[in-house]
Protein backbone atom coordinates (compact mmCIF):
# COMPACT_ATOMS: atom_id res chain seq x y z
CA UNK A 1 -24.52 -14.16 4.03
CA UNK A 2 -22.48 -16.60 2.16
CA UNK A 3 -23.58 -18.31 -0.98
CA UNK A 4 -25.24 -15.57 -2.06
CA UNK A 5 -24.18 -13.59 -5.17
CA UNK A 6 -24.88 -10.40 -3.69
CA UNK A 7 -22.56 -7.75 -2.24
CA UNK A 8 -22.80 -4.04 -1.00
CA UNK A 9 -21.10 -2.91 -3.86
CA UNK A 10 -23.70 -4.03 -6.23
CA UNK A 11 -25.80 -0.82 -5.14
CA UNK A 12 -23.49 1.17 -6.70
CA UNK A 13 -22.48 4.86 -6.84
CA UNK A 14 -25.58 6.48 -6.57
CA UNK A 15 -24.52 10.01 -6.84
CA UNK A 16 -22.24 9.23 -9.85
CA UNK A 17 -25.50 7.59 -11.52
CA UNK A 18 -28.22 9.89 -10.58
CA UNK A 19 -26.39 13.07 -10.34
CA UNK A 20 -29.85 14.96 -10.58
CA UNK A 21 -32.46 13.07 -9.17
CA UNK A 22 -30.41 11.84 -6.28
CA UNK A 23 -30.64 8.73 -3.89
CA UNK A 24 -34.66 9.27 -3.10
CA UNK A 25 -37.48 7.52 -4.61
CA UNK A 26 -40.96 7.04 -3.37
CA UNK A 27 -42.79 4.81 -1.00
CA UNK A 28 -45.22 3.90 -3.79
CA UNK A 29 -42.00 2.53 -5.96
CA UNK A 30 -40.75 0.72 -3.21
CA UNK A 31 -43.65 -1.01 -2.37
CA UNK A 32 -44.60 -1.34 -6.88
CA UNK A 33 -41.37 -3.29 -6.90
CA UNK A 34 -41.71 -5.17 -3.51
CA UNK A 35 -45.65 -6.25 -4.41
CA UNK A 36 -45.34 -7.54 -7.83
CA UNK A 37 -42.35 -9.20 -7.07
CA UNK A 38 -44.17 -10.89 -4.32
CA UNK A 39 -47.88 -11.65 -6.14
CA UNK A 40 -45.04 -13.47 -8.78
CA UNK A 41 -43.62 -15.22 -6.65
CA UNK A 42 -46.91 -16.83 -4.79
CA UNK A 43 -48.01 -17.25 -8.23
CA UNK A 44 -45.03 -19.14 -9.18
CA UNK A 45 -44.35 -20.59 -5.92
CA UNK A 46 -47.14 -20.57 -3.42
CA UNK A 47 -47.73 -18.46 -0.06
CA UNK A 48 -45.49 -20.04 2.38
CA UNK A 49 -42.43 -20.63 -0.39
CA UNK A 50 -42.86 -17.18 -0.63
CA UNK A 51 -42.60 -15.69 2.66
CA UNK A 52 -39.70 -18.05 3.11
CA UNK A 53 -37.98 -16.39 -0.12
CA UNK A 54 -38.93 -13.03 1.40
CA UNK A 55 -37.43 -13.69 4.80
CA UNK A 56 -34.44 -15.17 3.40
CA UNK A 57 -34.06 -12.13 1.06
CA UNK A 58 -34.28 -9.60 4.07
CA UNK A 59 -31.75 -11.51 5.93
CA UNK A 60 -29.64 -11.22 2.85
CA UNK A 61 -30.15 -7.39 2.74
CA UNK A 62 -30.10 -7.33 6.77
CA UNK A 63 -26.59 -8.88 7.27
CA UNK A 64 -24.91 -6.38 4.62
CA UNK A 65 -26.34 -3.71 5.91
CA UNK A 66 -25.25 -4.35 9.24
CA UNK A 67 -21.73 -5.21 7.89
CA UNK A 68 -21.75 -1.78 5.74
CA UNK A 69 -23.93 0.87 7.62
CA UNK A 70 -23.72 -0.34 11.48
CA UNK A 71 -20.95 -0.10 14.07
CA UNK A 72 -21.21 -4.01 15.68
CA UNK A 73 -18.43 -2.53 17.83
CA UNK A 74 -21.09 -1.04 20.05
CA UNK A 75 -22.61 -2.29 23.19
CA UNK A 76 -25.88 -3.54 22.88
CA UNK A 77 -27.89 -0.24 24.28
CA UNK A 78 -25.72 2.02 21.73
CA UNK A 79 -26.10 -0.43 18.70
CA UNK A 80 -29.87 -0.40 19.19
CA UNK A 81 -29.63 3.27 19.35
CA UNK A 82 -27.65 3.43 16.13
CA UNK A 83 -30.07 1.06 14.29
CA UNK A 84 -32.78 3.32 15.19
CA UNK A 85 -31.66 6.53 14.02
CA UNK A 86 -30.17 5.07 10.72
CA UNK A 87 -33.58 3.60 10.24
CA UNK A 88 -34.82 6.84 10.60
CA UNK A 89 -32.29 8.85 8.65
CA UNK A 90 -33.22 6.26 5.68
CA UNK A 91 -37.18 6.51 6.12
CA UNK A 92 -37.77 2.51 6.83
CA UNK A 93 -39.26 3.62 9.44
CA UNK A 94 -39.01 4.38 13.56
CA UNK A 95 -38.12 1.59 15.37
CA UNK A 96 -38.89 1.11 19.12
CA UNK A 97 -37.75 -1.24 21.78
CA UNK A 98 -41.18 -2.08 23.57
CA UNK A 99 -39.39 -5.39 25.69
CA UNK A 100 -35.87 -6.13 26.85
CA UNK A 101 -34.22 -8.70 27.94
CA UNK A 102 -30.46 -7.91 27.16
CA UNK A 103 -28.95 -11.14 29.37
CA UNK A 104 -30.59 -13.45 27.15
CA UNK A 105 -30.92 -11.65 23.91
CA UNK A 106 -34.91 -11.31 23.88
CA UNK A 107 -36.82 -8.03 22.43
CA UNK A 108 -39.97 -7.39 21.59
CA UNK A 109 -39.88 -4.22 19.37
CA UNK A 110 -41.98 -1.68 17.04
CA UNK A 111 -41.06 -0.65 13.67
CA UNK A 112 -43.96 2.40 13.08
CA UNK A 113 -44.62 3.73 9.56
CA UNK A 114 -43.18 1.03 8.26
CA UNK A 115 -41.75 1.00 5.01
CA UNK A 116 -43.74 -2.22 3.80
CA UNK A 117 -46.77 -1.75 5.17
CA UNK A 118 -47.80 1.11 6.57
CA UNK A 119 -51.50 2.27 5.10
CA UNK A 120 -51.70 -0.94 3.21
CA UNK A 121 -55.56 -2.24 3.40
CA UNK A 122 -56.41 -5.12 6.32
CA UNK A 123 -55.75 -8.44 4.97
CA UNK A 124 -55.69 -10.89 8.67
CA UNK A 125 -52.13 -11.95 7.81
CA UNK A 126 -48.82 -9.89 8.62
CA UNK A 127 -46.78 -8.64 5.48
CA UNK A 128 -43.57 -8.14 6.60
CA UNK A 129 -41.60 -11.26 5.99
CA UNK A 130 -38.73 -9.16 4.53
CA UNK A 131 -38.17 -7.14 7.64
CA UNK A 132 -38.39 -10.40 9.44
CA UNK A 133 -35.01 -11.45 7.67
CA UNK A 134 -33.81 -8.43 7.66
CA UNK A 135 -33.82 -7.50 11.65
CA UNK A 136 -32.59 -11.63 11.65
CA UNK A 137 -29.84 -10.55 9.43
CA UNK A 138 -28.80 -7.66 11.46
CA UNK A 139 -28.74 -9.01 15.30
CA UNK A 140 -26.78 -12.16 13.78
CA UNK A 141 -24.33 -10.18 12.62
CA UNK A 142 -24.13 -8.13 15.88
CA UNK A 143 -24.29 -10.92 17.87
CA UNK A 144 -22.91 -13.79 15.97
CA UNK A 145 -26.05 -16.23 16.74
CA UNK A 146 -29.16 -17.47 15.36
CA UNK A 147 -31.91 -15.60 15.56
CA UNK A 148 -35.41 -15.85 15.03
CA UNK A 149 -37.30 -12.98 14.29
CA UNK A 150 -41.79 -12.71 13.66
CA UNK A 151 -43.79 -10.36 13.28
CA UNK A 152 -46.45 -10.67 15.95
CA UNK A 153 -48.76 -7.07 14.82
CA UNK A 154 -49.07 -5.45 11.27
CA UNK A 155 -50.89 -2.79 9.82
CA UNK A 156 -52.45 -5.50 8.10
CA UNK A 157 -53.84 -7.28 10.87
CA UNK A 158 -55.26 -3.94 11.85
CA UNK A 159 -52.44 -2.14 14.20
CA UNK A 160 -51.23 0.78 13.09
CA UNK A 161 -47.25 -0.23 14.11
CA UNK A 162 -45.80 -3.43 12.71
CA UNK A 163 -44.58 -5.24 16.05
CA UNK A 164 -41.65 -8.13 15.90
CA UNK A 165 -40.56 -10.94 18.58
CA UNK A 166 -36.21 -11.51 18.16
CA UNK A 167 -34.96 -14.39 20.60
CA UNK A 168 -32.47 -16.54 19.27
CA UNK A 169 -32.86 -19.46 17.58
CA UNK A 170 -32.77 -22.71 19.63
C-alpha cells in the first residue's frame, strides 16, 4: 500500500542473519509481540482506534505479501489454492473456502488454528482484526477492488475456527 514506509525488503535476509537458528520462531513469540503491542495501543488509543490500526496494519502486511509470495496471475480457483497451501507451508494457519460466489467476488471462508488466536481464552469479541486487513490486503491486490473483509467466528467467541465474510466494498 502506498504511503506507507514499509517494503518487503525490510524483512531482510533471514538466512544471512540467523544462520543457526533459522527463519522459525514460536507461536508464543508471535502472539508476545502481537498482544502487548495491542494492550499498548488500546491503552494509548482506545478499543476501536485499535482494531482500526490492526486492520490497517494487516492490510499493509496482506498487500506485500500478495505482491511478493503470490502468483495474481492465477485464476481465481488456483490463486485460492495457492493462498492456502502457502498459508500452510508458513503455519498461519489452514484456510478453507466454506462459501463461493466467484461472479460477484463473495466468500465466506475458515482460517483453523489460526495463528492469532487459536487456544486463546473466550473473551465475546473476535481478535483477529489483523487477519481482517490482511485477507483485505491480499484479494485487493488480486483483484484490484475494495474489499471488505470481518471476522464473523473466533476462537474467542467460542468456535474453535476463526471464520471471515470478503465481499467487496461498496
Amino acid at each position: 500500500m502506498d504511503g506507507y514506509n514499509f517494503s518487503w525488503d525490510q524483512l531482510g535476509d533471514i538466512q544471512l542473519g540467523r544462520p543457526n537458528l533459522g527463519p522459525h520462531t514460536t507461536v508464543a513469540v508471535y502472539r508476545l509481540m502481537q498482544y502487548t503491542m495491542r494492550a499498548v495501543l488500546e491503552k494509548e488509543y482506545g478499543d476501536e482506534r485499535t482494531r482500526e490500526l490492526l486492520v490497517l496494519a494487516g492490510k499493509v502486511a496482506g498487500t506485500e505479501f500478495c505482491k511478493n509470495m503470490l502468483d495474481v496471475s492465477l485464476p481465481l480457483n488456483q490463486f485460492i489454492a495457492q493462498l492456502h497451501d502457502r498459508l500452510i507451508d508458513l503455519s498461519v494457519g489452514i484456510l478453507r473456502v466454506e462459501e463461493s460466489d466467484a461472479e460477484n467476488l463473495v466468500f465466506l471462508v475458515t482460517v483453523s488454528e489460526d495463528l492469532d488466536c487459536s487456544g486463546l481464552p473466550l473473551k465475546g469479541v473476535t481478535v483477529c482484526d489483523y487477519d481482517e486487513g490482511f485477507i483485505e490486503g491480499i484479494f485487493e491486490v488480486y483483484t484490484g477492488k475494495v474489499f471488505r473483509v470481518k471476522e464473523v467466528d473466533c476462537w474467542t467467541t467460542g468456535e474453535r475456527t476463526c471464520r471471515f465474510s470478503i465481499k467487496p466494498k461498496e
